[in-house]
Protein backbone atom coordinates (compact mmCIF):
# COMPACT_ATOMS: atom_id res chain seq x y z
CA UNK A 1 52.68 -7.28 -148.45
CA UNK A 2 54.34 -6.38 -152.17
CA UNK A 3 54.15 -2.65 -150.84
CA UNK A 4 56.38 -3.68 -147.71
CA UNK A 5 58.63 -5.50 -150.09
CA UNK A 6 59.11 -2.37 -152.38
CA UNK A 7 59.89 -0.03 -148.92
CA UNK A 8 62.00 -2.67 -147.60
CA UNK A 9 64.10 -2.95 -151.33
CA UNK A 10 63.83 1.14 -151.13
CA UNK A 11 65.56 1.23 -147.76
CA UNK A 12 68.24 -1.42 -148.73
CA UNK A 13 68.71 0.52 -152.17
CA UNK A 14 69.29 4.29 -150.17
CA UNK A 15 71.79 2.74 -147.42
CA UNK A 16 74.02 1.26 -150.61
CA UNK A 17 75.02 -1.72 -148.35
CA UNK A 18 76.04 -0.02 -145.96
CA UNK A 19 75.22 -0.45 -141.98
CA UNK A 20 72.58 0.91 -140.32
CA UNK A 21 70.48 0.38 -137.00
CA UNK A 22 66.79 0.24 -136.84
CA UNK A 23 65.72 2.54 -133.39
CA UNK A 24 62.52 2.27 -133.85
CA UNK A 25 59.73 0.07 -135.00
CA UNK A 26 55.57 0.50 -134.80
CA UNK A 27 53.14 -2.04 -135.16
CA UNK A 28 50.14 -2.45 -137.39
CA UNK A 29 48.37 -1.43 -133.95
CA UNK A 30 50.12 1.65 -133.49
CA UNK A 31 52.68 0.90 -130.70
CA UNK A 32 55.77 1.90 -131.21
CA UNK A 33 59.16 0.54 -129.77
CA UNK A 34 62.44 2.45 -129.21
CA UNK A 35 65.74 1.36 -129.22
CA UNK A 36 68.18 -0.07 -131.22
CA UNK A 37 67.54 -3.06 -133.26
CA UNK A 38 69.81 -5.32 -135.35
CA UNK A 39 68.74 -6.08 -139.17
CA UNK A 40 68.22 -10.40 -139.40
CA UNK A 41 71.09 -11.27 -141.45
CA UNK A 42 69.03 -12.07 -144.44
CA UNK A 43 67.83 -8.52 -144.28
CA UNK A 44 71.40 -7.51 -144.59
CA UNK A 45 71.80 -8.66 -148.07
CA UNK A 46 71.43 -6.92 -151.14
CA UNK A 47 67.28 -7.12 -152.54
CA UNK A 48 68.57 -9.62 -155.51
CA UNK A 49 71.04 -12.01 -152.88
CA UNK A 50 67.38 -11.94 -151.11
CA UNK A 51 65.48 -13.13 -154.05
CA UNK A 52 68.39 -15.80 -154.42
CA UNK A 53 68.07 -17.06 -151.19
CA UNK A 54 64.38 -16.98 -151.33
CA UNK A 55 64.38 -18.55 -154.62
CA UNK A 56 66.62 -20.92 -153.49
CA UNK A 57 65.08 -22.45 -150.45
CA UNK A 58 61.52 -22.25 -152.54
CA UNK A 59 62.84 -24.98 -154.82
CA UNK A 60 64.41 -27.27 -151.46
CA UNK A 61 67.65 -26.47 -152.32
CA UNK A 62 67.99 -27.93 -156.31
CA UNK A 63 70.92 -26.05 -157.92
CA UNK A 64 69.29 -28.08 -160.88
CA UNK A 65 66.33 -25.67 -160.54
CA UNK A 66 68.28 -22.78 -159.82
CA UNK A 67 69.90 -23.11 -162.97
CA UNK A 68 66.60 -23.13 -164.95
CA UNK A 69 65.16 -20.32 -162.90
CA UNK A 70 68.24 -18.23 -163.39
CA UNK A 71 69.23 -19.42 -166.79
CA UNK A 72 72.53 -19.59 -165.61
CA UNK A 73 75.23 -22.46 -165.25
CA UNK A 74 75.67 -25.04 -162.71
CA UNK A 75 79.24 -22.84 -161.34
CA UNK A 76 77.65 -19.76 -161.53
CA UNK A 77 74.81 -20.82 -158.80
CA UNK A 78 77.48 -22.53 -156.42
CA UNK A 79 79.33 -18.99 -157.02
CA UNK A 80 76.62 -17.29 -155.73
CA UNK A 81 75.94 -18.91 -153.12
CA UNK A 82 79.50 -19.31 -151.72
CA UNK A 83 79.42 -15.82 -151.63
CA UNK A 84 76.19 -15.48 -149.87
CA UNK A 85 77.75 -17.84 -147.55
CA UNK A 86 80.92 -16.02 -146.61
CA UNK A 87 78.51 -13.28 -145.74
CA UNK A 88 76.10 -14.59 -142.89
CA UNK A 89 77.31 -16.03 -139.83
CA UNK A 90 76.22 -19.58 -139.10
CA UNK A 91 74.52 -21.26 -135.94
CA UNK A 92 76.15 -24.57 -134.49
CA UNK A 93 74.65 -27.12 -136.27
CA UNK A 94 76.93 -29.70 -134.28
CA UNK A 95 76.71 -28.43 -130.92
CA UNK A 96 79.14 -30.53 -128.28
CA UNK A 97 77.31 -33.44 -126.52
CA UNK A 98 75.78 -32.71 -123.32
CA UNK A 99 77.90 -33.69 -120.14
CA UNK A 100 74.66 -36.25 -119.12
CA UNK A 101 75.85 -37.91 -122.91
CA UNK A 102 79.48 -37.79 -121.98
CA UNK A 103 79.14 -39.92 -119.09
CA UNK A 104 77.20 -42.56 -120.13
CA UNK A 105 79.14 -43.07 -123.32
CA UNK A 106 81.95 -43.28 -120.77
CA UNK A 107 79.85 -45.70 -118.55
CA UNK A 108 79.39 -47.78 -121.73
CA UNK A 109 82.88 -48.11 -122.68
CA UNK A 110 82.47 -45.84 -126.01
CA UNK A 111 84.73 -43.89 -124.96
CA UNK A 112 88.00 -43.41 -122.44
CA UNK A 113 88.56 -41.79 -119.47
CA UNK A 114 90.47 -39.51 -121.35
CA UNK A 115 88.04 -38.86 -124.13
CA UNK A 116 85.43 -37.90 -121.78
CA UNK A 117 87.60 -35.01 -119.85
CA UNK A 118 88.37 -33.90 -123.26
CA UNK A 119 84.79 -33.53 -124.40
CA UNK A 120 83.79 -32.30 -120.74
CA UNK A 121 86.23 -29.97 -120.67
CA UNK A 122 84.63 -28.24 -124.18
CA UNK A 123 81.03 -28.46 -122.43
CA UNK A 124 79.36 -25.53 -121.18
């Protein structure tokens, strides 16, 4: 596994950043695939934001114990990560209530008429 690591920190070290598209992948069991693949986003970052993230999520989220892994202040870890942030796009964590939800929040007086054509309206 620390083997695939190095190759992996290799390949993100000769692109410099920049772009690329996997086309073609083989398993452990020697089939191959062909086509073109998009890199996770994680895999997009640089080998150290990767170790940050990593790091990061191995102590739950404690900027407390970022600091003391890092040896580095409080603003520089929020830094960091704000600027991990701007660069990965993020799934909906809110997504709009389902149109079943809608109704019987309308049903149960929760809501207006109006309320409910306005969330309806921004349901898929």
């Amino acid at each position: 596994m620390e083997d695939e690591a190095l190759d992996w920190q290799e390949l993100t070290n000769l692109t410099r950043g920049q772009p690329f598209t996997v086309e073609r992948v083989r398993l452990d069991s020697g089939v191959a695939i062909e086509g073109a693949f998009e890199l996770p986003q994680l895999a997009q970052l640089s080998a150290e934001d990767q170790v940050f993230v990593t790091a990061f999520v191995r102590c739950h989220g404690s900027i407390k114990e970022m600091e003391r892994i890092f040896g580095v202040s409080y603003p520089t870890i929020k830094s960091r990560l704000n600027r991990i942030t701007q660069a990965l796009d993020f799934v909906e964590t809110d997504p709009a209530p389902s149109r079943a939800d809608v109704i019987e929040r309308l049903r149960r007086g929760e809501i207006t008429a109006e309320q409910a054509l306005s969330e309806l309206e921004g349901s898929p």
